[in-house]
Structure formats: C-alpha cells, structure tokens
Protein backbone atom coordinates (compact mmCIF):
# COMPACT_ATOMS: atom_id res chain seq x y z
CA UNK A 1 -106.07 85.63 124.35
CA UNK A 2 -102.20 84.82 125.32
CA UNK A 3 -101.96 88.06 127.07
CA UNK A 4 -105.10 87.25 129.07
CA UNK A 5 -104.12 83.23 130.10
CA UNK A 6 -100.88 84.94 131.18
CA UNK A 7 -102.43 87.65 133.51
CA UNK A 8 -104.21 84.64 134.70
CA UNK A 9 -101.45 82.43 135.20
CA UNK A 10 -99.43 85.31 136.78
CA UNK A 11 -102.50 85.89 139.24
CA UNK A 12 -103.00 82.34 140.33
CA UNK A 13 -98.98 82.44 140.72
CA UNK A 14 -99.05 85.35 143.21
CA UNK A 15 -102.54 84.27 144.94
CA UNK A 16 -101.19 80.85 145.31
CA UNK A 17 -97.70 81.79 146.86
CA UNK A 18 -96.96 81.68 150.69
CA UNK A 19 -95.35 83.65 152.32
CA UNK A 20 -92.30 83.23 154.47
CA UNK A 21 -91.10 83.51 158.09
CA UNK A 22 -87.90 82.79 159.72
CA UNK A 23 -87.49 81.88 163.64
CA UNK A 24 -85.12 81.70 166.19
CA UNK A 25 -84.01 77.82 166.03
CA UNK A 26 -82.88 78.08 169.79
CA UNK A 27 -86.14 79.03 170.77
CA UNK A 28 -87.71 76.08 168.36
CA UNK A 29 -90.39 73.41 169.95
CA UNK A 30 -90.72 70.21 169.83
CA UNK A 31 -92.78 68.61 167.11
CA UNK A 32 -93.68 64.87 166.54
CA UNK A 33 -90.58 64.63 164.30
CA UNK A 34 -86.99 64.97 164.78
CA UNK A 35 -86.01 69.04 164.47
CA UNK A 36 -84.21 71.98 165.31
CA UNK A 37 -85.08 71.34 169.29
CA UNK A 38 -83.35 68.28 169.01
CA UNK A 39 -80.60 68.83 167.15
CA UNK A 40 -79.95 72.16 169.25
CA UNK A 41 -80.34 70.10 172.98
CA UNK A 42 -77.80 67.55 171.35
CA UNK A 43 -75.33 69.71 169.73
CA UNK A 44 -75.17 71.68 173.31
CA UNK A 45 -74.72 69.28 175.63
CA UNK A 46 -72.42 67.14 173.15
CA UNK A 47 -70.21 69.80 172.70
CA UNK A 48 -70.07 70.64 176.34
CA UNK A 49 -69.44 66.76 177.72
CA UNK A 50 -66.56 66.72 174.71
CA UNK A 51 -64.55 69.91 175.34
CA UNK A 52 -64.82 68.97 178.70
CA UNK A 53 -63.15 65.84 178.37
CA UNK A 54 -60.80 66.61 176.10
CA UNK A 55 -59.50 69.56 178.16
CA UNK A 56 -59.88 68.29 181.51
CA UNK A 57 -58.87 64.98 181.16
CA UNK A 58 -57.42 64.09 177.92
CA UNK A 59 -54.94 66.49 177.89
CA UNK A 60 -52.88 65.20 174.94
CA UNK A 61 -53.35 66.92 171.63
CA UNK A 62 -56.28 65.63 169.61
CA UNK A 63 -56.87 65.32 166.46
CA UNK A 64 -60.19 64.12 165.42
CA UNK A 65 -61.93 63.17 162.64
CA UNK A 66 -65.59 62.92 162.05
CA UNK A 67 -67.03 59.11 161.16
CA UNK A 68 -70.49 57.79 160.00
CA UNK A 69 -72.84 59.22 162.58
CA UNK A 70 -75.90 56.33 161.82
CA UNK A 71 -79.42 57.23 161.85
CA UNK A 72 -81.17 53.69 162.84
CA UNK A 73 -84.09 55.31 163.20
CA UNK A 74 -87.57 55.38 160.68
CA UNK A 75 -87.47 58.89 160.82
CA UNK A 76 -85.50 60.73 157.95
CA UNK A 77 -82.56 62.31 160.34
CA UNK A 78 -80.03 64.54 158.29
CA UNK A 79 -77.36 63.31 160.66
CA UNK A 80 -74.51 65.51 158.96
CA UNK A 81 -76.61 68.72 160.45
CA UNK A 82 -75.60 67.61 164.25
CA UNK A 83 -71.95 66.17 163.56
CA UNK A 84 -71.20 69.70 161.64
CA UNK A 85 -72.54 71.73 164.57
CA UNK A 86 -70.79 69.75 166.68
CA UNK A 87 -67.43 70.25 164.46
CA UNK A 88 -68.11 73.51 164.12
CA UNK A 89 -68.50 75.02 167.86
CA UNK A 90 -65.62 72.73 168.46
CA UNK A 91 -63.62 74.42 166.31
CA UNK A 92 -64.65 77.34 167.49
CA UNK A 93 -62.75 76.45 170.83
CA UNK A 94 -59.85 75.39 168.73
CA UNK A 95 -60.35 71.76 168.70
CA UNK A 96 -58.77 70.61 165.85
CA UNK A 97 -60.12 68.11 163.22
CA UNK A 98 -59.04 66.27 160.16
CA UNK A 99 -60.61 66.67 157.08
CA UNK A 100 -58.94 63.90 154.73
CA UNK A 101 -61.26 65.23 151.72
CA UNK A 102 -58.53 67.21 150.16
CA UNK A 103 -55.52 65.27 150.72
CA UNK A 104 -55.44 64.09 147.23
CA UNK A 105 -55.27 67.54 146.18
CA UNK A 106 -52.28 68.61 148.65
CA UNK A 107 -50.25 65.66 147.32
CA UNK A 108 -50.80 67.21 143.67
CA UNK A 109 -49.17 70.35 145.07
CA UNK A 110 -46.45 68.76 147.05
CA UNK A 111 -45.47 66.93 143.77
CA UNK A 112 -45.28 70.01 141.90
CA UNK A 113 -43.52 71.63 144.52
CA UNK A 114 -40.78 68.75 144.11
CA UNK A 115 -40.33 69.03 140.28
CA UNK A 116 -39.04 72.44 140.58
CA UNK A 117 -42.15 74.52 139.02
CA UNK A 118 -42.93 75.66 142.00
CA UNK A 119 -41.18 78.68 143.35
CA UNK A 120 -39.30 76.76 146.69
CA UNK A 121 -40.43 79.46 149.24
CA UNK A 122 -44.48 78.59 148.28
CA UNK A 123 -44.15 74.54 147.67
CA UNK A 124 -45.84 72.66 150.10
CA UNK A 125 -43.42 70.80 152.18
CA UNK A 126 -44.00 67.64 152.51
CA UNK A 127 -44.66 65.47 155.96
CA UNK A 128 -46.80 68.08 158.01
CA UNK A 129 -50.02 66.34 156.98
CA UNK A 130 -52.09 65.30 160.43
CA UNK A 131 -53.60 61.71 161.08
CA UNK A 132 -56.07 61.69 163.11
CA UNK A 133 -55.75 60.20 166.58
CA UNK A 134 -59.58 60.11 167.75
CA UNK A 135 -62.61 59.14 165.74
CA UNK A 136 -66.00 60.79 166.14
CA UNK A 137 -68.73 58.56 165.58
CA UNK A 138 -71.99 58.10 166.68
CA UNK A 139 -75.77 56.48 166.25
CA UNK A 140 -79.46 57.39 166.83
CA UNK A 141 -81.70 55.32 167.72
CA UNK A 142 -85.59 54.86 169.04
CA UNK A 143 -88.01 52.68 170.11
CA UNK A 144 -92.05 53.81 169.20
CA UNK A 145 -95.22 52.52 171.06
CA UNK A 146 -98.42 53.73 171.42
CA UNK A 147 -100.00 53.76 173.93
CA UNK A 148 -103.77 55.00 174.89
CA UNK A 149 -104.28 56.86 171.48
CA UNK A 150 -100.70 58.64 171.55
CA UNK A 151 -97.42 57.94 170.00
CA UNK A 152 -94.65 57.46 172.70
CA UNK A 153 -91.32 57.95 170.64
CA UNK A 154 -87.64 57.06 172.74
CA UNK A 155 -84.94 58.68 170.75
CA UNK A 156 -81.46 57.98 172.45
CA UNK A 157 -78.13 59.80 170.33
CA UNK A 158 -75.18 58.44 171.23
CA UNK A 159 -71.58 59.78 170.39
CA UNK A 160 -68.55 58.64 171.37
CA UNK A 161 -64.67 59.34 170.46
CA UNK A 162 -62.23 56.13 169.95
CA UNK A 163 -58.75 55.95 169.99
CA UNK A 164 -57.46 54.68 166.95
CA UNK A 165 -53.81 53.46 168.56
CA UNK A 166 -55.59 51.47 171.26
CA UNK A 167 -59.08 51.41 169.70
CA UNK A 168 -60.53 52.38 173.12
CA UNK A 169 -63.48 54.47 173.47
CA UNK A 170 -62.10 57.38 175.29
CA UNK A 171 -65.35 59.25 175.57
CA UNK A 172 -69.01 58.53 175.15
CA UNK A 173 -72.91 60.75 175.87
CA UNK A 174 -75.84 60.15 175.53
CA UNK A 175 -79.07 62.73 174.93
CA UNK A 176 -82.55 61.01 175.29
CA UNK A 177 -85.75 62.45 174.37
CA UNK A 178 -89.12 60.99 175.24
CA UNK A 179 -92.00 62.40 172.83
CA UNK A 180 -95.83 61.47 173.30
CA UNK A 181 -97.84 62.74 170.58
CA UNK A 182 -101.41 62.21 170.11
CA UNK A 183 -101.83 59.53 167.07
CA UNK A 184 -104.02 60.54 164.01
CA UNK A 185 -104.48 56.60 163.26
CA UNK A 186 -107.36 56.15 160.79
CA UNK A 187 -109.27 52.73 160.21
CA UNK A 188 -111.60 51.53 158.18
C-alpha cells in the first residue's frame, strides 16, 4: 500500500511539473507590469547619458557610490536589479565606484597589519581608502488611469548623480514609459 501511494505521489509529481524555458531578456516585451523591457531600455540609455557625462564633461576623477534608488510606485519594482546593471556596465568602462560594505573589515586588517602580526610587505597600508565624491541615486515613479476599459500606466525613472562637496546635482535622465493595457475589472 506505501509503495503504491508513493508511485502515485511520484506520478502526480512528474504530471504536475512544468517545464522550463529561458529567453533572450534583450529581446523581452512589454507586459502590464514592470520587467526585463524596462529595466533593459533604462539600464541602456542610463548608462549611455552617464558615461557620457562623466567623460565628456566631467572630466575629474569620479568616484561614485550607489544610494537608495526609491520605488514610489504600487508595483513591486526590485530597484537593486537596475542600479546593479547600471554599476555593473559602468564598471565595465572603468568607472569606478565605492562600495563602503567592507570597510569595517579592511580596518580589521589594517590594525593587524600595525601590531606587527602581519608580515610588513602584505599589511594593508593605511590611508588609500576612497570617499566617494558623487552619489547615485534615483526614484520611480507613475501615475495610473483608465481610461475607456484600459489601464494607462506613466512610469517616469529618474537618476541623477550629486556632488557631495557642493551638493549639486551634476547629472540627471529621465526614461518614461507609457503602457495601455486592456483592464480585466470585474463587478458585481
């Protein structure tokens, strides 16, 4: 009886399982939520507008470091997954950021490089640590209407980068996206 409530189980398990397919996100489409088109039309032009500007007209080192990017939407928006795209193709092009998440730990090592435990030639020296001298930051947000049976969604991301000597925003963009999907409202 075990043996048969198992095959059963085991069945139902297989019969019941999807299967899986993976895409190209660059050639995603848009869907009535926020997704990989978005995040890939952002990402692209963001990271275009910024190298831009920091290589054209900046033109002092920067070293940025990545703030709260806000999601004031009602959607659920994963904001990290466009401000570490946007990190990471910048890095790519050897724009540097700080990443003050491990700083703690390098001061542990520069203290035991001081008390002598440390062989001299592999202690951490200490004062090469980088501030940052831009912040990335950021916001979506949207307005939603509806309008003759659809849903007309206005998504607007915004980044900019602010100088923290003069706290003057030395670069801002914008992506918009206008969606119109046909509501599913049910009365009673």
């Amino acid at each position: 009886m075990k043996k048969m409530v198992s095959i059963a189980f085991l069945t139902l398990l297989i019969g019941c399982g999807g299967s899986t397919t993976y895409k190209d996100p660059s050639k995603a489409t848009g869907s009535m939520e926020w997704g990989p088109k978005e995040i890939k039309v952002t990402v692209d032009k963001m990271v275009t507008s910024l190298y831009s500007f920091l290589k054209d007209e900046y033109k002092k080192p920067a070293f940025i470091q990545v703030k709260r990017f806000q999601n004031k939407t009602s959607e659920h928006i994963d904001t990290a997954l466009i401000s570490n795209e946007i990190q990471t193709k910048l890095i790519q092009k050897r724009i540097k950021f700080i990443d003050d998440s491990l700083e703690a730990d390098a001061l542990k090592e520069m203290e035991k490089g001081m008390t002598g435990l440390v062989n001299p030639d592999d202690a951490i020296p200490i004062g090469e640590l980088k501030s940052p001298n831009l912040y990335l930051t950021g916001d979506i947000r949207e307005n939603v209407r509806y309008v003759n049976g659809r849903t007309v969604q206005y998504l607007q991301v915004t980044l900019r980068l602010n100088s923290l000597r003069t706290n003057v925003v030395e670069w801002q963009e914008q992506q918009e996206f206008l969606k119109s999907t046909k509501s599913n409202k049910v009365s009673f």
